[in-house]
PDB file of N, CA and C in Angstrom:
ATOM      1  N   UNK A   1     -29.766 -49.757  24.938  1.00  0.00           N
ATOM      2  CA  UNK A   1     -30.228 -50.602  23.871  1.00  0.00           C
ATOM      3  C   UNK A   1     -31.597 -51.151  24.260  1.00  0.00           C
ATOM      4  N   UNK A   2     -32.517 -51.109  23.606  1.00  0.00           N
ATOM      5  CA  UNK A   2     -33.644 -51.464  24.022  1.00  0.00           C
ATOM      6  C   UNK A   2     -34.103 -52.770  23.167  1.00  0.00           C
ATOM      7  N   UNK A   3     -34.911 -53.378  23.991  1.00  0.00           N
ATOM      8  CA  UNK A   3     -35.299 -54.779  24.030  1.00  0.00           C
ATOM      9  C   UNK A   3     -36.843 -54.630  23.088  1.00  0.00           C
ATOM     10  N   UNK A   4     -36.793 -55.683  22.080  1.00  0.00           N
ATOM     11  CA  UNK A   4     -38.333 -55.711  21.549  1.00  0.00           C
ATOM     12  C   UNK A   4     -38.900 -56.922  22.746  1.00  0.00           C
ATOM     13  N   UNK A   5     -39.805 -56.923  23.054  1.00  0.00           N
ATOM     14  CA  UNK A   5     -40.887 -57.849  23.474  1.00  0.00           C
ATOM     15  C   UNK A   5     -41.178 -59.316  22.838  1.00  0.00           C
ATOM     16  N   UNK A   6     -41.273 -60.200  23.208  1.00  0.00           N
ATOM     17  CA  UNK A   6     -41.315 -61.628  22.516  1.00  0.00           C
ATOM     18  C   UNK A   6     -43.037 -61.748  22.618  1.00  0.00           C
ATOM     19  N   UNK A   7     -43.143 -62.123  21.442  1.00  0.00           N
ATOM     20  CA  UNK A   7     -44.636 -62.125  21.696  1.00  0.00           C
ATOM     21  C   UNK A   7     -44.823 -64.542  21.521  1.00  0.00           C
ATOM     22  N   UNK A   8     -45.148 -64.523  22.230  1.00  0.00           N
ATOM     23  CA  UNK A   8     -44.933 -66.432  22.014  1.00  0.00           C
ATOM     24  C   UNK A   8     -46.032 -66.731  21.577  1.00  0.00           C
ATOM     25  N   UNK A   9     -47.726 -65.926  21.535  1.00  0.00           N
ATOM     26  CA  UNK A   9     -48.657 -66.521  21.161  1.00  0.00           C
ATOM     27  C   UNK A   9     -48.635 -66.481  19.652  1.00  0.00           C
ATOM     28  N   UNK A  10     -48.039 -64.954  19.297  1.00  0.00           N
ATOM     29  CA  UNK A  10     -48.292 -64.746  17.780  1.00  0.00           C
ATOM     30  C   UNK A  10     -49.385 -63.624  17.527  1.00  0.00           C
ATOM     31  N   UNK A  11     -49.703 -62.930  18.279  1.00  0.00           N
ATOM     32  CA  UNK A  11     -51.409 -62.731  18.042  1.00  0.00           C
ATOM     33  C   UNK A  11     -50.650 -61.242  17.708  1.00  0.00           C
ATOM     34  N   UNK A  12     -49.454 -60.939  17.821  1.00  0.00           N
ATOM     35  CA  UNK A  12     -49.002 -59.292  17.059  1.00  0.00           C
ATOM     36  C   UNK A  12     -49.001 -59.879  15.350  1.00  0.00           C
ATOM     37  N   UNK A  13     -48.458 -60.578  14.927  1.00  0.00           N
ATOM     38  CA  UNK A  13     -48.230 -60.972  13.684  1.00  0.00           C
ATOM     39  C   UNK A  13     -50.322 -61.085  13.093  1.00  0.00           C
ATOM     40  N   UNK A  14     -50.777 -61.364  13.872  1.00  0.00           N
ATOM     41  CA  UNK A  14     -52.759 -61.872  13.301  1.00  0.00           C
ATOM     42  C   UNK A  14     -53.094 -60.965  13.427  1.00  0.00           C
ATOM     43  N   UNK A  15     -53.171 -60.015  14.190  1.00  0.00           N
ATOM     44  CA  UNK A  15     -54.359 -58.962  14.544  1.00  0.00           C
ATOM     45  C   UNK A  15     -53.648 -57.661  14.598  1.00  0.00           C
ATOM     46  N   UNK A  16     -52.057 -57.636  13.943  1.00  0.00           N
ATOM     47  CA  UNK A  16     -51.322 -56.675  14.067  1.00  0.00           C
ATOM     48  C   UNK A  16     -51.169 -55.649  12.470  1.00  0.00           C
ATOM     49  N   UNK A  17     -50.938 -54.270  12.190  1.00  0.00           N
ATOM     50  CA  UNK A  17     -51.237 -54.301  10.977  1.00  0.00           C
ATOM     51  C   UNK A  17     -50.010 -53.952  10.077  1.00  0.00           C
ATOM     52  N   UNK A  18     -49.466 -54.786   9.112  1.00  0.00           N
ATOM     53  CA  UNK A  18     -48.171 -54.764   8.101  1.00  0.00           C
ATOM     54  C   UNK A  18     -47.573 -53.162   8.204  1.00  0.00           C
ATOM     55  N   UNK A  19     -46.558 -52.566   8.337  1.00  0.00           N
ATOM     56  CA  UNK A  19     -45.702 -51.312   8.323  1.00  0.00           C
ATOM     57  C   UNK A  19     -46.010 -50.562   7.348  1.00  0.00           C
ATOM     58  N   UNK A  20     -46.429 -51.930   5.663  1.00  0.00           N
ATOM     59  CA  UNK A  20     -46.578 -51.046   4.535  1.00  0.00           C
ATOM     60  C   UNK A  20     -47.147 -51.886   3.708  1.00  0.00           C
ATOM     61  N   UNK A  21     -48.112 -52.107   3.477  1.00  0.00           N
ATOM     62  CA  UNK A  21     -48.629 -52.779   2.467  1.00  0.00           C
ATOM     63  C   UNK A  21     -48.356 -52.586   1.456  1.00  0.00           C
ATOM     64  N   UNK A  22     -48.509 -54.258   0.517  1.00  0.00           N
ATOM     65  CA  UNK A  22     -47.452 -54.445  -0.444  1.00  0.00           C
ATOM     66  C   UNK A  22     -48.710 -53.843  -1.897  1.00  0.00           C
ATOM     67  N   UNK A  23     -47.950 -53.840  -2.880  1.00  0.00           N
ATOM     68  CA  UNK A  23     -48.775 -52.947  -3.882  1.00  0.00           C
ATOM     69  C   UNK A  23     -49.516 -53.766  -4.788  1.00  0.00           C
ATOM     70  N   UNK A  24     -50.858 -53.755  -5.341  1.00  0.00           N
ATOM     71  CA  UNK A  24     -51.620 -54.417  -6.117  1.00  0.00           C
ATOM     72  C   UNK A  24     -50.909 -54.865  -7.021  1.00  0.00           C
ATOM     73  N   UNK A  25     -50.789 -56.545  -7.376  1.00  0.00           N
ATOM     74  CA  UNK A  25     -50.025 -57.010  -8.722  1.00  0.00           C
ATOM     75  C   UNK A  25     -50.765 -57.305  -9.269  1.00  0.00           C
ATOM     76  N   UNK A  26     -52.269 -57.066  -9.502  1.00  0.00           N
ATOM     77  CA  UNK A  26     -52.912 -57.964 -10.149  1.00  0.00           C
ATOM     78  C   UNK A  26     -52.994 -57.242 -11.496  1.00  0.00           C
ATOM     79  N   UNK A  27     -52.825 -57.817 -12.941  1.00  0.00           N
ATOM     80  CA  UNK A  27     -52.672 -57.177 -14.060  1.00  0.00           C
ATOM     81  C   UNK A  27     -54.317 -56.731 -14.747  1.00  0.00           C
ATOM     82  N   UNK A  28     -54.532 -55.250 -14.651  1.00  0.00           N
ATOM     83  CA  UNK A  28     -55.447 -55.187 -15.600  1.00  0.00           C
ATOM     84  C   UNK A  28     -55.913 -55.944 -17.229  1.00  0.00           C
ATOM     85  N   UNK A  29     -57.077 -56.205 -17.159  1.00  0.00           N
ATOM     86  CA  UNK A  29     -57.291 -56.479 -18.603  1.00  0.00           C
ATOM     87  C   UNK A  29     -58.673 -57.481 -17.521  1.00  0.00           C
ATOM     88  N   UNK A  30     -59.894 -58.558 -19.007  1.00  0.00           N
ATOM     89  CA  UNK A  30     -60.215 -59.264 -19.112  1.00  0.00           C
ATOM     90  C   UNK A  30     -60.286 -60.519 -18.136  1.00  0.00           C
ATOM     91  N   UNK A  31     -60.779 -60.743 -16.836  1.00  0.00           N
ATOM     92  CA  UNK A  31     -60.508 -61.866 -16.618  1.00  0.00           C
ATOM     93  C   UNK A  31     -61.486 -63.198 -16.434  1.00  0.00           C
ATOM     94  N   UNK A  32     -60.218 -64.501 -16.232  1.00  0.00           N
ATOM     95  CA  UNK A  32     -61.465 -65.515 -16.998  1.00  0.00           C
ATOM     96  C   UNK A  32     -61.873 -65.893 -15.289  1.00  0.00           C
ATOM     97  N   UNK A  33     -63.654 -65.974 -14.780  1.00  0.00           N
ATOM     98  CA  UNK A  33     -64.335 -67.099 -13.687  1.00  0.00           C
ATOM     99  C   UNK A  33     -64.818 -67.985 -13.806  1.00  0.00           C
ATOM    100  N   UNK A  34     -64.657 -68.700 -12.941  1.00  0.00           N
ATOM    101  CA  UNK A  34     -65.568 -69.985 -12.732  1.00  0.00           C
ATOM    102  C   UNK A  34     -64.845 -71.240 -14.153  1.00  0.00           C
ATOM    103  N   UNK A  35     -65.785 -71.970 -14.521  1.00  0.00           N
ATOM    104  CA  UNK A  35     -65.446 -73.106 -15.738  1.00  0.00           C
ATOM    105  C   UNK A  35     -64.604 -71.946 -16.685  1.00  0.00           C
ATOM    106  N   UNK A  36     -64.428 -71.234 -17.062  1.00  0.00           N
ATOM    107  CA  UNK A  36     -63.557 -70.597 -18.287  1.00  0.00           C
ATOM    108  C   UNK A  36     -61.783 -70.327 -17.304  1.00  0.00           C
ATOM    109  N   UNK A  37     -61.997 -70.005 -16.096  1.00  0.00           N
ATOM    110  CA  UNK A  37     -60.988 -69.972 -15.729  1.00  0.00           C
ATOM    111  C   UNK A  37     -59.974 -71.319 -15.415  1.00  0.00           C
ATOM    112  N   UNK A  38     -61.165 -72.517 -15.019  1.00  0.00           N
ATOM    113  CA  UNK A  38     -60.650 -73.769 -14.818  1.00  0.00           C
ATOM    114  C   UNK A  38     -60.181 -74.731 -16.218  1.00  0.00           C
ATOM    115  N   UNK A  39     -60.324 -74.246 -17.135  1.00  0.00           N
ATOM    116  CA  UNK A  39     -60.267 -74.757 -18.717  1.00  0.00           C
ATOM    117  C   UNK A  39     -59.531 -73.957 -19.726  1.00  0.00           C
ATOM    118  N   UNK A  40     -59.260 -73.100 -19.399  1.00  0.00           N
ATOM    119  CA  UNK A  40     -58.880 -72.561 -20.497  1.00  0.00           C
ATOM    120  C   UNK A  40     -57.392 -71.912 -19.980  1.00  0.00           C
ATOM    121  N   UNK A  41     -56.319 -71.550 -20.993  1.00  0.00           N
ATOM    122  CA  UNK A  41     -54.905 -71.495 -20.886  1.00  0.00           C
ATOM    123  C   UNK A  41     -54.334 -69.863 -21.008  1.00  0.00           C
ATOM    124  N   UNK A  42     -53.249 -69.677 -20.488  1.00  0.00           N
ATOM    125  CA  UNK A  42     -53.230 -68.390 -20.486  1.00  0.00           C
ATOM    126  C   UNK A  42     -52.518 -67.778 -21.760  1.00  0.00           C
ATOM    127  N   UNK A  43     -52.361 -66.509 -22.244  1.00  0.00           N
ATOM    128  CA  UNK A  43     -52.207 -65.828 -23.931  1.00  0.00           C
ATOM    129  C   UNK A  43     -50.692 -66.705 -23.913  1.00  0.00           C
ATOM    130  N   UNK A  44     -50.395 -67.335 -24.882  1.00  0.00           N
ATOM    131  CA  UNK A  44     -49.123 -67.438 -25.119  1.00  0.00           C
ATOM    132  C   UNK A  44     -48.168 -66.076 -25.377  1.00  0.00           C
ATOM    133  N   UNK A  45     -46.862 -66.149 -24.494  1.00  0.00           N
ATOM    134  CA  UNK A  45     -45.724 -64.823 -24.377  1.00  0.00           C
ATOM    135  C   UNK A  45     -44.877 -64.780 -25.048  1.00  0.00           C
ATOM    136  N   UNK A  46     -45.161 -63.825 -26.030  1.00  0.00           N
ATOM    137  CA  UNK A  46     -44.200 -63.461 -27.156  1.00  0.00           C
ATOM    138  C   UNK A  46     -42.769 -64.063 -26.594  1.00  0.00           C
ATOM    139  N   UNK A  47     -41.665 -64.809 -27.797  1.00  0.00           N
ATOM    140  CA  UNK A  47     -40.209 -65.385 -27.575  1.00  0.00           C
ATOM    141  C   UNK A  47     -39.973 -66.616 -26.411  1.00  0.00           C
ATOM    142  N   UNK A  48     -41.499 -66.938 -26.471  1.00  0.00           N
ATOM    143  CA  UNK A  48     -40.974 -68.209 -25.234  1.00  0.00           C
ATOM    144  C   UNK A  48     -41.875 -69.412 -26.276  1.00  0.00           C
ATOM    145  N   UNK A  49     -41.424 -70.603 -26.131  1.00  0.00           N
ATOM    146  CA  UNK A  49     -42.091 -71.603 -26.492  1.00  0.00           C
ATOM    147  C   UNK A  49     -42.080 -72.995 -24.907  1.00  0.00           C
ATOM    148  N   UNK A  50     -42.842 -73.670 -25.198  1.00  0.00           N
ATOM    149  CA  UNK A  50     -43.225 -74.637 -23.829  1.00  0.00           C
ATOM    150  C   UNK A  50     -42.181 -76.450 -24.482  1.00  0.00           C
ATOM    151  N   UNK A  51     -41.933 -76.499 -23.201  1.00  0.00           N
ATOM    152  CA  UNK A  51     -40.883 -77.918 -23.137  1.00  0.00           C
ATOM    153  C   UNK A  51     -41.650 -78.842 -22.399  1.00  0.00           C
ATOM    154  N   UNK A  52     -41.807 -79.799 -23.199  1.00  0.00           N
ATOM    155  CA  UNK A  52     -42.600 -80.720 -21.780  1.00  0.00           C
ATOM    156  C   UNK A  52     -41.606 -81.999 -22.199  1.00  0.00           C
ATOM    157  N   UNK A  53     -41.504 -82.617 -20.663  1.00  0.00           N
ATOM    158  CA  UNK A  53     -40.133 -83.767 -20.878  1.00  0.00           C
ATOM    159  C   UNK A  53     -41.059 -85.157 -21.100  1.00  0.00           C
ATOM    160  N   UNK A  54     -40.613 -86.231 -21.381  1.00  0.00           N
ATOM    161  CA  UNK A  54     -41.073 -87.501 -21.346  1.00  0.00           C
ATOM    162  C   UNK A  54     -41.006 -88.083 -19.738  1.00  0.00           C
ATOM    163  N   UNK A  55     -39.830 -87.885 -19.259  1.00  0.00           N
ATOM    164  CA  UNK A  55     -39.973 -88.465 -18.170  1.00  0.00           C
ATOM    165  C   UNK A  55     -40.649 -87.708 -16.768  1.00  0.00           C
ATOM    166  N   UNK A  56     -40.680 -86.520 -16.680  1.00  0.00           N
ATOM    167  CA  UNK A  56     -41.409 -86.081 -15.080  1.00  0.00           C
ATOM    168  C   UNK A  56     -42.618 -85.207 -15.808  1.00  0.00           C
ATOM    169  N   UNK A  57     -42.733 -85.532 -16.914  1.00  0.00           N
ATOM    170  CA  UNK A  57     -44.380 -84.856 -17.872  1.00  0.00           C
ATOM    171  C   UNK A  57     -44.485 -83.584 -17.241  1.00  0.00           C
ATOM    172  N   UNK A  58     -43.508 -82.647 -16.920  1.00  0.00           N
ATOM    173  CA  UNK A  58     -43.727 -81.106 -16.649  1.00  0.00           C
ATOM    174  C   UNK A  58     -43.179 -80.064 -17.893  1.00  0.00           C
ATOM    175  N   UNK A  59     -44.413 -79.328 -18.341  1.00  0.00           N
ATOM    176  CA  UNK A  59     -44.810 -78.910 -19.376  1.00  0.00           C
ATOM    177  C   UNK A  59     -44.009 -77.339 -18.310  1.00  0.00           C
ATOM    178  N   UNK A  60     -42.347 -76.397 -19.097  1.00  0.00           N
ATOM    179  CA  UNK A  60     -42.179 -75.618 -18.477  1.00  0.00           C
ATOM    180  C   UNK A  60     -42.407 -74.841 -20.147  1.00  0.00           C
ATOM    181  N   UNK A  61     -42.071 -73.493 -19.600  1.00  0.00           N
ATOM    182  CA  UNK A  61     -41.789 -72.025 -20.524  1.00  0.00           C
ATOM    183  C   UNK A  61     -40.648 -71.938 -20.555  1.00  0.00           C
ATOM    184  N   UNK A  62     -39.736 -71.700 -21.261  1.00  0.00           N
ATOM    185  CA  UNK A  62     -38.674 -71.326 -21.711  1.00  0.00           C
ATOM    186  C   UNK A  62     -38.278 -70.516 -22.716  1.00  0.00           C
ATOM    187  N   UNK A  63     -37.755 -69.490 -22.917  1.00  0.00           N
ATOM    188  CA  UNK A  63     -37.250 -68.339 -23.325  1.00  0.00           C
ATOM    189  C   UNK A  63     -36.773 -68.842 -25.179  1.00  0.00           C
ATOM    190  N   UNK A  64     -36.969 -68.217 -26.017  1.00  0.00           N
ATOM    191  CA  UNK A  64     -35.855 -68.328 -27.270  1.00  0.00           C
ATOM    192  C   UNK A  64     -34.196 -68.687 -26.779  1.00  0.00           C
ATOM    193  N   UNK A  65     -34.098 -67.771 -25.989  1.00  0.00           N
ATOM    194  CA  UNK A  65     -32.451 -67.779 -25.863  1.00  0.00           C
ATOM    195  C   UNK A  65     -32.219 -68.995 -25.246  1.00  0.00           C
ATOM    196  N   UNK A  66     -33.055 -69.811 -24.018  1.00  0.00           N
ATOM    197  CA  UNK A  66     -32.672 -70.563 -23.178  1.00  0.00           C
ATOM    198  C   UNK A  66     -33.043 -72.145 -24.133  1.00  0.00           C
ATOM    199  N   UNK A  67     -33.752 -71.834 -24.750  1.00  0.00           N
ATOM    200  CA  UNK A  67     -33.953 -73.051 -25.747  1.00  0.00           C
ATOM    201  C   UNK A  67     -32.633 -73.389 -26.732  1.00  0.00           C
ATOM    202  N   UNK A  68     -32.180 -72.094 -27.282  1.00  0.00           N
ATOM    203  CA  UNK A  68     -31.189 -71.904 -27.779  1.00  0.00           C
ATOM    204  C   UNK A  68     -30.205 -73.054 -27.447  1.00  0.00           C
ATOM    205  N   UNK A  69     -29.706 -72.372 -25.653  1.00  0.00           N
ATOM    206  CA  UNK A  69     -28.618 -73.214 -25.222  1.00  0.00           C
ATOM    207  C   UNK A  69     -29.186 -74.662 -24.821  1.00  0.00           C
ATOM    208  N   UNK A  70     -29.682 -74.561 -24.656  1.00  0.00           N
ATOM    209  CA  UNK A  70     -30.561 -76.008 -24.453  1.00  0.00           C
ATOM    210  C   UNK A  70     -30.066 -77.082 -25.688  1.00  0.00           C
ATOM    211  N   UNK A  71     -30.319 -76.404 -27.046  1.00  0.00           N
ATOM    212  CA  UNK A  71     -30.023 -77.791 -28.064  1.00  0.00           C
ATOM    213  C   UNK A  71     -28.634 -77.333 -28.515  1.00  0.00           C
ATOM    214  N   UNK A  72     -28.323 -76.656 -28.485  1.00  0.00           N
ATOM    215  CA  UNK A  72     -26.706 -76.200 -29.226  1.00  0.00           C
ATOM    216  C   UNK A  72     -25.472 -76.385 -27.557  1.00  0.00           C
ATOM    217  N   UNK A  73     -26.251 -77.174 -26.661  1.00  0.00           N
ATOM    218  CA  UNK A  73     -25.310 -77.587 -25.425  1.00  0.00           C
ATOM    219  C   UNK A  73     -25.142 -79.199 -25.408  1.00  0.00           C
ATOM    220  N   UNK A  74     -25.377 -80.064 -26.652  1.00  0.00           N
ATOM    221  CA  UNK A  74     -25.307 -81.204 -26.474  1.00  0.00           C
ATOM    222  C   UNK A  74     -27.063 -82.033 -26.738  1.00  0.00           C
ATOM    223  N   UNK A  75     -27.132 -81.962 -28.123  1.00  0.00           N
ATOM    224  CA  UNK A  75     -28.839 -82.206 -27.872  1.00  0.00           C
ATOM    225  C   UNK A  75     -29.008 -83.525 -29.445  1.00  0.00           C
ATOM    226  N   UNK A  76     -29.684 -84.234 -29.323  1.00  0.00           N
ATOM    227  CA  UNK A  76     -30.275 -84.833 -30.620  1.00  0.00           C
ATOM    228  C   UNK A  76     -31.383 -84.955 -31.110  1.00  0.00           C
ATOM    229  N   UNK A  77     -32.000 -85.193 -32.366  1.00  0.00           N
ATOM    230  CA  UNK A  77     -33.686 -85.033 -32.819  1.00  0.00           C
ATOM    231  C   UNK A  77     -33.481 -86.178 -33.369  1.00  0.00           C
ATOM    232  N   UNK A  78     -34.657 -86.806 -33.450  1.00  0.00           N
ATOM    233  CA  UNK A  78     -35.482 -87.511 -34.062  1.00  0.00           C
ATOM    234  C   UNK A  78     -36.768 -87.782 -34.544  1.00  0.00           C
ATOM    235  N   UNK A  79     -36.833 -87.216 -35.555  1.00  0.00           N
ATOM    236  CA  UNK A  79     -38.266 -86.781 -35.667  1.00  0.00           C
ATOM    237  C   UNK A  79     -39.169 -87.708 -35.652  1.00  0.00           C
ATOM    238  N   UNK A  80     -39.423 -88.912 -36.176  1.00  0.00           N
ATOM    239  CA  UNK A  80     -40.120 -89.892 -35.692  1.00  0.00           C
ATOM    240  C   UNK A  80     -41.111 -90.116 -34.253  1.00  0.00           C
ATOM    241  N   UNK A  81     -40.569 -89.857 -33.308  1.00  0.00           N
ATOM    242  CA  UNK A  81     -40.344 -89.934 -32.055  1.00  0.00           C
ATOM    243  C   UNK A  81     -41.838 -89.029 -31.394  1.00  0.00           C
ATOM    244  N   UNK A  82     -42.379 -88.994 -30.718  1.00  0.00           N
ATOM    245  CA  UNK A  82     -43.351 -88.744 -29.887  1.00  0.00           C
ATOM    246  C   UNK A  82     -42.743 -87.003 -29.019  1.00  0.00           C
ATOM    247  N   UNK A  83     -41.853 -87.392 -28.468  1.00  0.00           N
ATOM    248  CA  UNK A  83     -40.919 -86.262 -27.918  1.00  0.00           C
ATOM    249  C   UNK A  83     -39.251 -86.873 -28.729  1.00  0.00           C
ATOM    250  N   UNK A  84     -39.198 -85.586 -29.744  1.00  0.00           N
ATOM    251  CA  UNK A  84     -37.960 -86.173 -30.505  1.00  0.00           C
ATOM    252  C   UNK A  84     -37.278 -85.371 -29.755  1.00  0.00           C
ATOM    253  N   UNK A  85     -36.781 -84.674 -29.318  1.00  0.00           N
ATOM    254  CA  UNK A  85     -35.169 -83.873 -28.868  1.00  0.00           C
ATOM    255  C   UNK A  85     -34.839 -84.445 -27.580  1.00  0.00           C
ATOM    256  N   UNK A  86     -33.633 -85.158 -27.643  1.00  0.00           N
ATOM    257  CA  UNK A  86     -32.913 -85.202 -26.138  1.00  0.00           C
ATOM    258  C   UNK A  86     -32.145 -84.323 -26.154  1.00  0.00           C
ATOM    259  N   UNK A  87     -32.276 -83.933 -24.999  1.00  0.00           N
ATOM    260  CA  UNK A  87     -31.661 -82.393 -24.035  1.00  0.00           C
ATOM    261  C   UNK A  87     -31.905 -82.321 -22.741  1.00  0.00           C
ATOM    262  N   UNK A  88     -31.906 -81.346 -22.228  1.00  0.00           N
ATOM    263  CA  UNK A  88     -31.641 -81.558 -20.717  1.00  0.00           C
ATOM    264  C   UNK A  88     -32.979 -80.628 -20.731  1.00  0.00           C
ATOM    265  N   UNK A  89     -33.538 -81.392 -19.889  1.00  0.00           N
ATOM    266  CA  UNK A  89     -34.895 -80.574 -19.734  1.00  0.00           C
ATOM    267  C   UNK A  89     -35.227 -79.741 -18.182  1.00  0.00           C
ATOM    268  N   UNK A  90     -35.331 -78.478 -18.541  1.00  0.00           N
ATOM    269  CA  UNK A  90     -35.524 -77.344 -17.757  1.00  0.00           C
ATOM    270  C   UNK A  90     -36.348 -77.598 -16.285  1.00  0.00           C
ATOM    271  N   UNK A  91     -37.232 -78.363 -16.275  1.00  0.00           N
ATOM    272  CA  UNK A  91     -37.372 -78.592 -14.709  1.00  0.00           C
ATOM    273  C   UNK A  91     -37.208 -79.880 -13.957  1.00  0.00           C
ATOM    274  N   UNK A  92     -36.868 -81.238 -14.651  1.00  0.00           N
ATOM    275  CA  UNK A  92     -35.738 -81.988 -13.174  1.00  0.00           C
ATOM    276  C   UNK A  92     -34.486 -81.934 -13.514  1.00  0.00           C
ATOM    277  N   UNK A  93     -33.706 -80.973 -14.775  1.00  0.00           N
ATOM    278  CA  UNK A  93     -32.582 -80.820 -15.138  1.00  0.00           C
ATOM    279  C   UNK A  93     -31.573 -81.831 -15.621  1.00  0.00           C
ATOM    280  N   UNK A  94     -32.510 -83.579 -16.213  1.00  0.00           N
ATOM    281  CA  UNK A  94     -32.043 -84.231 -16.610  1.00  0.00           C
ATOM    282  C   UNK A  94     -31.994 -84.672 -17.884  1.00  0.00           C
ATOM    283  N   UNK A  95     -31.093 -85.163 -18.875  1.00  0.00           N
ATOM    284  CA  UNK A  95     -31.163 -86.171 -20.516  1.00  0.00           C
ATOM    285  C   UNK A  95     -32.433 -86.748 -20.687  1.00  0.00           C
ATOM    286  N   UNK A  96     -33.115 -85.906 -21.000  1.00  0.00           N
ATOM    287  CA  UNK A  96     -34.193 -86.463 -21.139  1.00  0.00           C
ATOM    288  C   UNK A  96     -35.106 -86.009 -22.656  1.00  0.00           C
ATOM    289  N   UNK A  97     -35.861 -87.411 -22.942  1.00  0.00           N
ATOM    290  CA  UNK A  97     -36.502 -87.222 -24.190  1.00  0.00           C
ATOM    291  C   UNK A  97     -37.714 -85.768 -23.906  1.00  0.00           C
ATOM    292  N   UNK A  98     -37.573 -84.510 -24.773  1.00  0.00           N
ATOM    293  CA  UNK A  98     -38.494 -83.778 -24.261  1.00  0.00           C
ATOM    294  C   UNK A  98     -39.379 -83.401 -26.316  1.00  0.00           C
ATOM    295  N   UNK A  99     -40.298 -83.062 -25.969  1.00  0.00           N
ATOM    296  CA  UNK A  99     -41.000 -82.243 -26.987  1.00  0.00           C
ATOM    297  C   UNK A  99     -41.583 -80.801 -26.912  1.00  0.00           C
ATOM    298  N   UNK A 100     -40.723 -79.808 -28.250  1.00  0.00           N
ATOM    299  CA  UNK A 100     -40.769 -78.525 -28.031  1.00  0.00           C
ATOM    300  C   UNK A 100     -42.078 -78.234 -28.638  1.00  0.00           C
ATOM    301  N   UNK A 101     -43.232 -77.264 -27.649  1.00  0.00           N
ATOM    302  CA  UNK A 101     -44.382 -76.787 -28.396  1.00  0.00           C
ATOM    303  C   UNK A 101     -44.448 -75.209 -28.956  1.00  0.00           C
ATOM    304  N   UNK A 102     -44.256 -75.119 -30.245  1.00  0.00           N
ATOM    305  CA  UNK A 102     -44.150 -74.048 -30.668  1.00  0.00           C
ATOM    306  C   UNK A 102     -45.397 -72.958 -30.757  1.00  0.00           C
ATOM    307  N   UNK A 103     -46.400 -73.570 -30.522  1.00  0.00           N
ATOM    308  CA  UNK A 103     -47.723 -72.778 -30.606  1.00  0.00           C
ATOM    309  C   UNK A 103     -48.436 -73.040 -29.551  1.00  0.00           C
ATOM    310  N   UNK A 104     -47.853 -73.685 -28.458  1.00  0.00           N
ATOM    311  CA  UNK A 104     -48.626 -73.383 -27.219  1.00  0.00           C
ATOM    312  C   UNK A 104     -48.968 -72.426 -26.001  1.00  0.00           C
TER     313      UNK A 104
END
């Protein structure tokens, strides 16, 4: 049975080279630099609309379907309201007042 070598400085992992490099993800098309990239928002994705909660102000994506269960799991509106739907909002996972953006 043979023994690998302990390397303690690290310097195989820095100056050593990956088995297989991993494959380009970067998506062709258009892209935005500089001030257009720092300002401006990315294409809205077909069947998702954006949730942003009242209380931890994190603006997530969420799916048609997951919105779905979201208000048909215990939810109320009020339209009046600034953020009318309480529901459980998708990223601190609590009752919370959120507002759904349909065109964002």
């Amino acid at each position: 049975m043979a023994r690998r070598a302990v390397d303690p400085t690290g310097k195989q992992a820095l100056f050593g080279s990956p088995p297989a490099a991993a494959g380009d993800r970067l998506a062709p098309g258009v892209r935005s630099e500089g001030r257009t990239a720092l300002f401006s928002t990315p294409p809205r994705q077909a069947g998702t609309v954006v949730v942003e909660c009242s209380n931890c102000r994190v603006r997530s994506r969420v799916s048609l379907f997951d919105l779905g269960l979201r208000l048909f799991s215990g939810s109320a509106w009020f339209p009046l309201r600034h953020h009318p739907h309480w529901m459980r909002c998708p990223s601190c996972r609590q009752r919370r007042w959120c507002r759904i953006g349909w065109n964002d």
